[in-house]
PDB file of N, CA and C in Angstrom:
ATOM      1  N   UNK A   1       0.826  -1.199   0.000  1.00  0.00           N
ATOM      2  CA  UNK A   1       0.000   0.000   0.000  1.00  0.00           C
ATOM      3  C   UNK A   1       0.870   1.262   0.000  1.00  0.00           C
ATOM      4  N   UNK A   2       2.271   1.414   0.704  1.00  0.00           N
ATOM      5  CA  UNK A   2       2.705   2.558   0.729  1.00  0.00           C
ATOM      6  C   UNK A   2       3.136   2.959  -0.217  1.00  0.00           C
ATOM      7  N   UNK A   3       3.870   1.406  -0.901  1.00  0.00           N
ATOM      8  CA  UNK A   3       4.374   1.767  -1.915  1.00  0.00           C
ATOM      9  C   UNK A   3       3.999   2.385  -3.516  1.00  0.00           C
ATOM     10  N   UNK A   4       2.644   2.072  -3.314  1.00  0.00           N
ATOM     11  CA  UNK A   4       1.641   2.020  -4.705  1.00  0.00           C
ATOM     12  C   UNK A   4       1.605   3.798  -4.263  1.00  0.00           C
ATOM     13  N   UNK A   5       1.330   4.032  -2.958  1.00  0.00           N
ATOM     14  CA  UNK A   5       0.988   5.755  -2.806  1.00  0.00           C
ATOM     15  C   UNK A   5       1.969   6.222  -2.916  1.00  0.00           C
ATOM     16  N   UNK A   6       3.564   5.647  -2.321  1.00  0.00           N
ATOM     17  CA  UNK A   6       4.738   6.525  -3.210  1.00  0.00           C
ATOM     18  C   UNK A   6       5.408   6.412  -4.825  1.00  0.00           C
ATOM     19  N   UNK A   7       4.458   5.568  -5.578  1.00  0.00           N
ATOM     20  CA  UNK A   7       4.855   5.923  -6.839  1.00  0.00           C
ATOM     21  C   UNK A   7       3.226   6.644  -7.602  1.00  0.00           C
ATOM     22  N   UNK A   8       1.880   6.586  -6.880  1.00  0.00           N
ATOM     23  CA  UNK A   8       1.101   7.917  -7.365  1.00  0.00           C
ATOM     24  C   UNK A   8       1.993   9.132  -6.941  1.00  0.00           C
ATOM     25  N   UNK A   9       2.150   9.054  -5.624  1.00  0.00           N
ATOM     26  CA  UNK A   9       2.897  10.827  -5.759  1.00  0.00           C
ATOM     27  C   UNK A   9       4.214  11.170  -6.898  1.00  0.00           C
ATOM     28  N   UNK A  10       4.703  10.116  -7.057  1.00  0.00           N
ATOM     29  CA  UNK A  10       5.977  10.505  -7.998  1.00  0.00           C
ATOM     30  C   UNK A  10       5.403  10.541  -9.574  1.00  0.00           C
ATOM     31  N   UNK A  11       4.520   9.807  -9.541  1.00  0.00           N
ATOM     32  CA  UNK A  11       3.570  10.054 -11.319  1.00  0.00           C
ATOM     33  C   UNK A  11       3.169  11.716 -11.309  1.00  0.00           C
ATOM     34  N   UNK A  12       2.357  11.959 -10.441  1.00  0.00           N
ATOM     35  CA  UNK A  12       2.072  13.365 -10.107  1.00  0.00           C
ATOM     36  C   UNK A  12       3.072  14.336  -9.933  1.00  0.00           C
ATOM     37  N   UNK A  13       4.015  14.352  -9.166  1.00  0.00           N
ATOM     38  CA  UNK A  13       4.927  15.128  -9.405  1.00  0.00           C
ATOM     39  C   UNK A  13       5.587  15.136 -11.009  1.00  0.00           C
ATOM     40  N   UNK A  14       5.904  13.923 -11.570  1.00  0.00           N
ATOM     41  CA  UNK A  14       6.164  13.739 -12.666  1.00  0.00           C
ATOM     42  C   UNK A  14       5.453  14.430 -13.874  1.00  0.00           C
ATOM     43  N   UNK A  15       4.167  14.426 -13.878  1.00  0.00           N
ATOM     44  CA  UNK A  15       3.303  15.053 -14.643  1.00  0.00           C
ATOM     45  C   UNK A  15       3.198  16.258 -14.436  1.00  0.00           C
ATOM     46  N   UNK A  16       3.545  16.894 -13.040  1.00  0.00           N
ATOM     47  CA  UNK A  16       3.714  18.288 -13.347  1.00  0.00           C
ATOM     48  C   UNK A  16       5.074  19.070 -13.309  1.00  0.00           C
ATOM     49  N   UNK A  17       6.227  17.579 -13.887  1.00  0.00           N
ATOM     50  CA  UNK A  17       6.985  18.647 -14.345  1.00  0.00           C
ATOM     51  C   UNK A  17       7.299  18.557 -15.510  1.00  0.00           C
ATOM     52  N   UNK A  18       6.262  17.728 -16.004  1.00  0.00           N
ATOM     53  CA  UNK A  18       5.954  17.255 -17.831  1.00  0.00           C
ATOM     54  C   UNK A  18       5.563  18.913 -17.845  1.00  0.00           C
ATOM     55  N   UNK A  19       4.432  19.433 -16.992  1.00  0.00           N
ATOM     56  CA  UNK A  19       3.355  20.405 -17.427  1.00  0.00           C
ATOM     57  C   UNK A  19       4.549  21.422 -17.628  1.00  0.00           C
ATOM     58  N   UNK A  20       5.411  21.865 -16.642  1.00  0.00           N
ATOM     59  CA  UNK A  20       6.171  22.811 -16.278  1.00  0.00           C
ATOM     60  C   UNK A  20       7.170  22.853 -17.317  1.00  0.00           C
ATOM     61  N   UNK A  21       8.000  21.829 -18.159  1.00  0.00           N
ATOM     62  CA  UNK A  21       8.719  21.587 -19.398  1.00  0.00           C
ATOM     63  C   UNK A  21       7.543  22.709 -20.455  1.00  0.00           C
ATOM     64  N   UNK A  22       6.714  22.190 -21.048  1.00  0.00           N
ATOM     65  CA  UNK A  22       5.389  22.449 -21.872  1.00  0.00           C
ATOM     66  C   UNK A  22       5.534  24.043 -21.401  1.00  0.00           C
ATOM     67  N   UNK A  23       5.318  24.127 -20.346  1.00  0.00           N
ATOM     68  CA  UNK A  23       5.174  26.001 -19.751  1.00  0.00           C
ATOM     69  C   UNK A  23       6.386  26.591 -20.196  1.00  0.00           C
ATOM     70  N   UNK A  24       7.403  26.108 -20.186  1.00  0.00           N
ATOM     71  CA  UNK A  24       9.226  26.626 -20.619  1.00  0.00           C
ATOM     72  C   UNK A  24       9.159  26.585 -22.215  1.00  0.00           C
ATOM     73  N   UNK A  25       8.299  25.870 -23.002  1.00  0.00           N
ATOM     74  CA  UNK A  25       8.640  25.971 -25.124  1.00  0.00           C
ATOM     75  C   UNK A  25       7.619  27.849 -24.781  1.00  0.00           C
ATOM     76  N   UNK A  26       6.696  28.218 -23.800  1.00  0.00           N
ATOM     77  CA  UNK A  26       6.262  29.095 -24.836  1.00  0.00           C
ATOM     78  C   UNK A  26       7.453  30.518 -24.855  1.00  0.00           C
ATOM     79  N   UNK A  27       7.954  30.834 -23.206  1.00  0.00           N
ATOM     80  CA  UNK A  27       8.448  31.920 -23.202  1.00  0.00           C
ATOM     81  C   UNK A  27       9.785  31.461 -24.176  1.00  0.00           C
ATOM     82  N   UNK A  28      10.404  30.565 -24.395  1.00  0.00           N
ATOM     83  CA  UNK A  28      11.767  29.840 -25.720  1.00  0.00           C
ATOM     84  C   UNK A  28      11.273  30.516 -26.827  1.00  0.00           C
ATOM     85  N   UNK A  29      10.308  30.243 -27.009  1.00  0.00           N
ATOM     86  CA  UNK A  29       9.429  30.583 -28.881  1.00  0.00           C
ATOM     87  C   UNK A  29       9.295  32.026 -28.877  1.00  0.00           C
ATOM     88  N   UNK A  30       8.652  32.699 -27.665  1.00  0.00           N
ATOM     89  CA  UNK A  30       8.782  34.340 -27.676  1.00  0.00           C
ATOM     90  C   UNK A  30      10.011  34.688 -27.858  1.00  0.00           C
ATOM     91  N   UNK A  31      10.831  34.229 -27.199  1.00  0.00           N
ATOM     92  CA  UNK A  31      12.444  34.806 -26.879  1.00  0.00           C
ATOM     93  C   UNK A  31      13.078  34.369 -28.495  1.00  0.00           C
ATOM     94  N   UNK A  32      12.513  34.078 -28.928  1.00  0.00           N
ATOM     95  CA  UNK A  32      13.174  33.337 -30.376  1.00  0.00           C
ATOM     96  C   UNK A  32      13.068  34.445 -31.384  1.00  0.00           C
ATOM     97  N   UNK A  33      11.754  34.376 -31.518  1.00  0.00           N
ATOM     98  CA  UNK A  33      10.618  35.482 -32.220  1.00  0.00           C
ATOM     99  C   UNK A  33      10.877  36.763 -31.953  1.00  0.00           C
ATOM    100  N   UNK A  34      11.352  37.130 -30.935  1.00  0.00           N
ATOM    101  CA  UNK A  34      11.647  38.416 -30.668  1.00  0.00           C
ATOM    102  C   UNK A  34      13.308  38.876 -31.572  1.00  0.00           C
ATOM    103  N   UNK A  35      13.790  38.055 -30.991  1.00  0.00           N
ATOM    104  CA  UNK A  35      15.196  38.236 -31.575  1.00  0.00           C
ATOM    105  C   UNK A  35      15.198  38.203 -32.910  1.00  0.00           C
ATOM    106  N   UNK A  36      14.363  37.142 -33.467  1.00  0.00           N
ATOM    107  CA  UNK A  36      14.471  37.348 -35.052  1.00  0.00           C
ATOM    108  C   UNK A  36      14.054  38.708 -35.715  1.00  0.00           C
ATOM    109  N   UNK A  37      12.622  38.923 -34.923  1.00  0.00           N
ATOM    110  CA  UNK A  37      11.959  39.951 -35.297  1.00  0.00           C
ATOM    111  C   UNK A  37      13.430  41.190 -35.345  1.00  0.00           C
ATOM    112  N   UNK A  38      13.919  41.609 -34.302  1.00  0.00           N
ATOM    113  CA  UNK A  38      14.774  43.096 -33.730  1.00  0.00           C
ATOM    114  C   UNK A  38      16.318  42.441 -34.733  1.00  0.00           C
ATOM    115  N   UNK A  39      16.481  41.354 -35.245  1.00  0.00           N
ATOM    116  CA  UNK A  39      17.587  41.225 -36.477  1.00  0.00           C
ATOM    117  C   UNK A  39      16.957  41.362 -38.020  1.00  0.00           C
ATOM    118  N   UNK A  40      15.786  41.216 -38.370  1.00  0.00           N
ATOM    119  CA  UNK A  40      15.060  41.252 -39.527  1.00  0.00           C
ATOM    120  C   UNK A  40      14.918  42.994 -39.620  1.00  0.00           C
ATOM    121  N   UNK A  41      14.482  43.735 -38.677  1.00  0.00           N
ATOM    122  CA  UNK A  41      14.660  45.253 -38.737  1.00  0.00           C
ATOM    123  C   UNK A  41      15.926  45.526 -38.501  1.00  0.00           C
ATOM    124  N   UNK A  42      16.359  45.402 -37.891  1.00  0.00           N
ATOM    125  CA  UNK A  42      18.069  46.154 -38.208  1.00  0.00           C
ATOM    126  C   UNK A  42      18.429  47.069 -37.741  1.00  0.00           C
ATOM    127  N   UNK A  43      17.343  48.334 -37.373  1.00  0.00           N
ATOM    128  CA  UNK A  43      17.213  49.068 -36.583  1.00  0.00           C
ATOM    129  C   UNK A  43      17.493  49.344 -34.810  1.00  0.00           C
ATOM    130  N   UNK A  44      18.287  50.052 -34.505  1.00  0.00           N
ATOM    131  CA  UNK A  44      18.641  50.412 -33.316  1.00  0.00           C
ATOM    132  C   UNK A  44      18.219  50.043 -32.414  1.00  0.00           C
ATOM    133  N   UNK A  45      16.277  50.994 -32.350  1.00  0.00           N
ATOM    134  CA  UNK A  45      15.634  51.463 -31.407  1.00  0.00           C
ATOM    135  C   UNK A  45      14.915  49.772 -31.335  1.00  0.00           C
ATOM    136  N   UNK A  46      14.670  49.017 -32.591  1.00  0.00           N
ATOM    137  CA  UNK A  46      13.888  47.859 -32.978  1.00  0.00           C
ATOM    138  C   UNK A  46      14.888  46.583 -32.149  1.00  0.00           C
ATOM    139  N   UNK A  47      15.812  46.913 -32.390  1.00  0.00           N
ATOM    140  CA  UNK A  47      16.756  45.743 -31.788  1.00  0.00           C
ATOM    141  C   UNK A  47      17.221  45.834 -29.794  1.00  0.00           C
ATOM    142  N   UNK A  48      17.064  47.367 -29.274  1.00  0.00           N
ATOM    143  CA  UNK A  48      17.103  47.374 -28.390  1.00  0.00           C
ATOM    144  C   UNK A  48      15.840  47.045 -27.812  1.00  0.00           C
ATOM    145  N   UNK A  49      14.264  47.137 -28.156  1.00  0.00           N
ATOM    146  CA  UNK A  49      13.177  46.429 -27.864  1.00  0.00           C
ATOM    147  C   UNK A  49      13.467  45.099 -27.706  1.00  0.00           C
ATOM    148  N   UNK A  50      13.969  44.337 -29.280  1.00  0.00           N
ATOM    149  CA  UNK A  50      13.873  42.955 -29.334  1.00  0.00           C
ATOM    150  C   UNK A  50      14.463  42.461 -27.885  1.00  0.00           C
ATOM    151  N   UNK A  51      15.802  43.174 -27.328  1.00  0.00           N
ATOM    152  CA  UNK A  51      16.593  42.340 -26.265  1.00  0.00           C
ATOM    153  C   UNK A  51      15.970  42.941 -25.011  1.00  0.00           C
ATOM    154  N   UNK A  52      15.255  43.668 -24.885  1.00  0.00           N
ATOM    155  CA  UNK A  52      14.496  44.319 -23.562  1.00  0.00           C
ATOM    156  C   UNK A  52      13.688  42.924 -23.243  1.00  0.00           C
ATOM    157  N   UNK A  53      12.503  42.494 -24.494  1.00  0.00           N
ATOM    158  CA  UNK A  53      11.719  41.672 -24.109  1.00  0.00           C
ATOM    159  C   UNK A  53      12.112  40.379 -24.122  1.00  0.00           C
ATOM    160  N   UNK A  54      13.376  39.991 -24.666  1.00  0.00           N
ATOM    161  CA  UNK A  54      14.367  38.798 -24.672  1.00  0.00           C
ATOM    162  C   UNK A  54      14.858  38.420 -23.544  1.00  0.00           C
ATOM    163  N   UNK A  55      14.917  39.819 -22.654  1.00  0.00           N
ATOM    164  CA  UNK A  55      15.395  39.816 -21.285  1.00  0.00           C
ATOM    165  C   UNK A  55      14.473  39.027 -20.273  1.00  0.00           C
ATOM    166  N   UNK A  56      13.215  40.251 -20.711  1.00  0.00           N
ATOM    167  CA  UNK A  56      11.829  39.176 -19.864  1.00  0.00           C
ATOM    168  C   UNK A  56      11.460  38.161 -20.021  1.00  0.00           C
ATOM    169  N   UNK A  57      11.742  37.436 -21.137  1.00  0.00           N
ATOM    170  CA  UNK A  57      11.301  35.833 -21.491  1.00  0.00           C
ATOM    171  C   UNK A  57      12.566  34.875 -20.775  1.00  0.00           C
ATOM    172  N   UNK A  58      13.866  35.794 -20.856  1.00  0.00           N
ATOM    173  CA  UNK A  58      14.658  34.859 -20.071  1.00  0.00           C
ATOM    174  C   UNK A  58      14.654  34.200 -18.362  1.00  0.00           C
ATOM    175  N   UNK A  59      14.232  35.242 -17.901  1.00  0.00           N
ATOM    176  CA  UNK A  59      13.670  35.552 -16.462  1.00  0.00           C
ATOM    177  C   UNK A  59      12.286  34.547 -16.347  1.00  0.00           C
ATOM    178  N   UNK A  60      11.471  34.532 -17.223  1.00  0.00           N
ATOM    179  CA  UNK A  60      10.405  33.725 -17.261  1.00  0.00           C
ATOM    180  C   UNK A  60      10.573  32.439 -17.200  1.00  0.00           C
ATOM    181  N   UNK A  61      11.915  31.969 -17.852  1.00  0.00           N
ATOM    182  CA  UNK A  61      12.552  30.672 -18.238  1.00  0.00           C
ATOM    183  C   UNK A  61      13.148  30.128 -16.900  1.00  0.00           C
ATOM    184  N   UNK A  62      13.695  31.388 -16.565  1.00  0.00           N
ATOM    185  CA  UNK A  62      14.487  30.811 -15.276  1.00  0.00           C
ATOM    186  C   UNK A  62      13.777  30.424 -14.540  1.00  0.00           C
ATOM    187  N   UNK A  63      12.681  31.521 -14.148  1.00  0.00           N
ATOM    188  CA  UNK A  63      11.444  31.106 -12.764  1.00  0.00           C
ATOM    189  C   UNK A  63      11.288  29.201 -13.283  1.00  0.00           C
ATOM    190  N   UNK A  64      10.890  28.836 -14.512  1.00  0.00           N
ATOM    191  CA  UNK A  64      10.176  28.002 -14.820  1.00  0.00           C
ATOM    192  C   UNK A  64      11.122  26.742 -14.111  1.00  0.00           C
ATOM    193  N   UNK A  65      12.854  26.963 -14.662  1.00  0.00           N
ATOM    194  CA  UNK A  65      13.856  25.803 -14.622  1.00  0.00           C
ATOM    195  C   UNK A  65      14.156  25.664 -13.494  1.00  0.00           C
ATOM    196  N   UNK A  66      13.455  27.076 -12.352  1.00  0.00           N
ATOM    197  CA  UNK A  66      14.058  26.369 -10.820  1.00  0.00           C
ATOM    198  C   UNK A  66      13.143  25.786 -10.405  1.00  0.00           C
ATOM    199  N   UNK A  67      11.496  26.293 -10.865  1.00  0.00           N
ATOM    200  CA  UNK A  67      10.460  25.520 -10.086  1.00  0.00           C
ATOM    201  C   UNK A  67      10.460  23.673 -10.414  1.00  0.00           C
ATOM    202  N   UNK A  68      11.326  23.651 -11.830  1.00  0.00           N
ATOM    203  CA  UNK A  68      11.443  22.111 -12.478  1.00  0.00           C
ATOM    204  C   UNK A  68      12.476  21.123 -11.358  1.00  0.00           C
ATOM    205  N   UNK A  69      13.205  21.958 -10.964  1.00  0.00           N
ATOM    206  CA  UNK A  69      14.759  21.833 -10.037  1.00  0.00           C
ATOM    207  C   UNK A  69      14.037  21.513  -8.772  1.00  0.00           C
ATOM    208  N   UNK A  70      12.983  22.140  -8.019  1.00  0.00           N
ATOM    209  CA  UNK A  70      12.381  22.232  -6.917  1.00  0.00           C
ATOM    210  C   UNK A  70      12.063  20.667  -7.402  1.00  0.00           C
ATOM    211  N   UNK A  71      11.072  20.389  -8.168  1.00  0.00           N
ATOM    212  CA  UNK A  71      10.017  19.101  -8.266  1.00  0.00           C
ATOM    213  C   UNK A  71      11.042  18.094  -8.157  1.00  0.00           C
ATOM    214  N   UNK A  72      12.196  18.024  -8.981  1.00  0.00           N
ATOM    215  CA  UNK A  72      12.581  16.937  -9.394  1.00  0.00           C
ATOM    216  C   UNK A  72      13.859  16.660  -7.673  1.00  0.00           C
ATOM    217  N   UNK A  73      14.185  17.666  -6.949  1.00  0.00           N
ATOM    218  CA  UNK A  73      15.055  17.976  -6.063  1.00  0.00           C
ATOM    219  C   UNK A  73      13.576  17.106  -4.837  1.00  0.00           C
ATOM    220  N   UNK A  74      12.602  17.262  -4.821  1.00  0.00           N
ATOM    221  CA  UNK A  74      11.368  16.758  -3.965  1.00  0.00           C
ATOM    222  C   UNK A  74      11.456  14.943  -4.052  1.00  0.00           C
ATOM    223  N   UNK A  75      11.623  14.760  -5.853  1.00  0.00           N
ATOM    224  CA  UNK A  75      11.271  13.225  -5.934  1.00  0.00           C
ATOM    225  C   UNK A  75      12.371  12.799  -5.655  1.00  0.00           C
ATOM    226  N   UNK A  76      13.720  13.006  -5.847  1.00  0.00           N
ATOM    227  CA  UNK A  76      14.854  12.399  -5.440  1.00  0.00           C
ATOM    228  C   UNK A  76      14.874  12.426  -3.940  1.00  0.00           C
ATOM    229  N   UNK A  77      14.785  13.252  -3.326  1.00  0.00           N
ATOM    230  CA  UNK A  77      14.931  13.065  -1.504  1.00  0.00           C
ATOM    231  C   UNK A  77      13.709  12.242  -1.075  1.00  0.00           C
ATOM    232  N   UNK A  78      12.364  11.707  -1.933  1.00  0.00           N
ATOM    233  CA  UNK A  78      11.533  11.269  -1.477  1.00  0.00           C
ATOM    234  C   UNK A  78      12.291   9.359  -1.631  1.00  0.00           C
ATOM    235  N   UNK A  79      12.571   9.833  -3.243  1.00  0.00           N
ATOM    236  CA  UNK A  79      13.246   8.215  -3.143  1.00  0.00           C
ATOM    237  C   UNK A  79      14.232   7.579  -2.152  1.00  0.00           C
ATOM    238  N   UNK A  80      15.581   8.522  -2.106  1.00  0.00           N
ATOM    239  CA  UNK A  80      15.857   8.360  -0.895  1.00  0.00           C
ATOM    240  C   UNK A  80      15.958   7.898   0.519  1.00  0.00           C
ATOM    241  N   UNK A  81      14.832   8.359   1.166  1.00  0.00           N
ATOM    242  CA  UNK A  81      14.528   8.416   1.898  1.00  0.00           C
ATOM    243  C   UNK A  81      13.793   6.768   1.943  1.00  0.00           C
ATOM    244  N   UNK A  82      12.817   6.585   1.207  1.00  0.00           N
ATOM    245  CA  UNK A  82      12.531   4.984   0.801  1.00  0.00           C
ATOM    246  C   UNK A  82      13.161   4.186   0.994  1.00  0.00           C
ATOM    247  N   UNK A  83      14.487   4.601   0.222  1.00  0.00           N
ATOM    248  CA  UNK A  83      15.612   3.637   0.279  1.00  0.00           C
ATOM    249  C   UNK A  83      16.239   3.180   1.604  1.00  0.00           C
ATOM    250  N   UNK A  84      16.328   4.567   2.442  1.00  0.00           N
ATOM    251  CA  UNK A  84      16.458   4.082   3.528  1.00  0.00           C
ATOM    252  C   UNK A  84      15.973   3.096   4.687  1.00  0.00           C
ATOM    253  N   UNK A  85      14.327   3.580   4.005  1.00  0.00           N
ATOM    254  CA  UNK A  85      13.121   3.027   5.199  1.00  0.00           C
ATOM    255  C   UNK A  85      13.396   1.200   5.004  1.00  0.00           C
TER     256      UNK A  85
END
């Protein structure tokens, strides 16, 4: 029995850091898009936009890769800990 409930919690955790991967392609694709966009104009004022909002999608990325770090940092000390029991 415990064991069946410590591998639902690790499916679940698992699945939401499937979700949390999935949440990290959109701000990648903005940050992509942007840059292409501010090199396709060529322009100064156009290219210092592009990396302003390149900036914010990076920051978005990060939040995303520590909350992934948190989940996966949770299932390893849970296994662990199993191992011990």
């Amino acid at each position: 029995m415990h064991e069946e409930m410590s591998v639902a919690v690790e499916e679940e955790w698992l699945a939401e850091l499937c979700d949390k991967l999935h949440d990290l392609c959109q701000p990648l694709t903005a940050l992509q898009c942007r840059l292409e966009i501010g090199m396709m104009h060529g322009r100064l004022d156009t290219m210092r936009a592009a990396i302003e909002e390149a900036l914010h999608e990076c920051e978005r990325m990060n939040n995303r890769v520590h909350t992934m770090q948190t989940l996966l940092s949770r299932v390893l000390e849970r296994q662990q800990k199993e191992r011990r029991s």
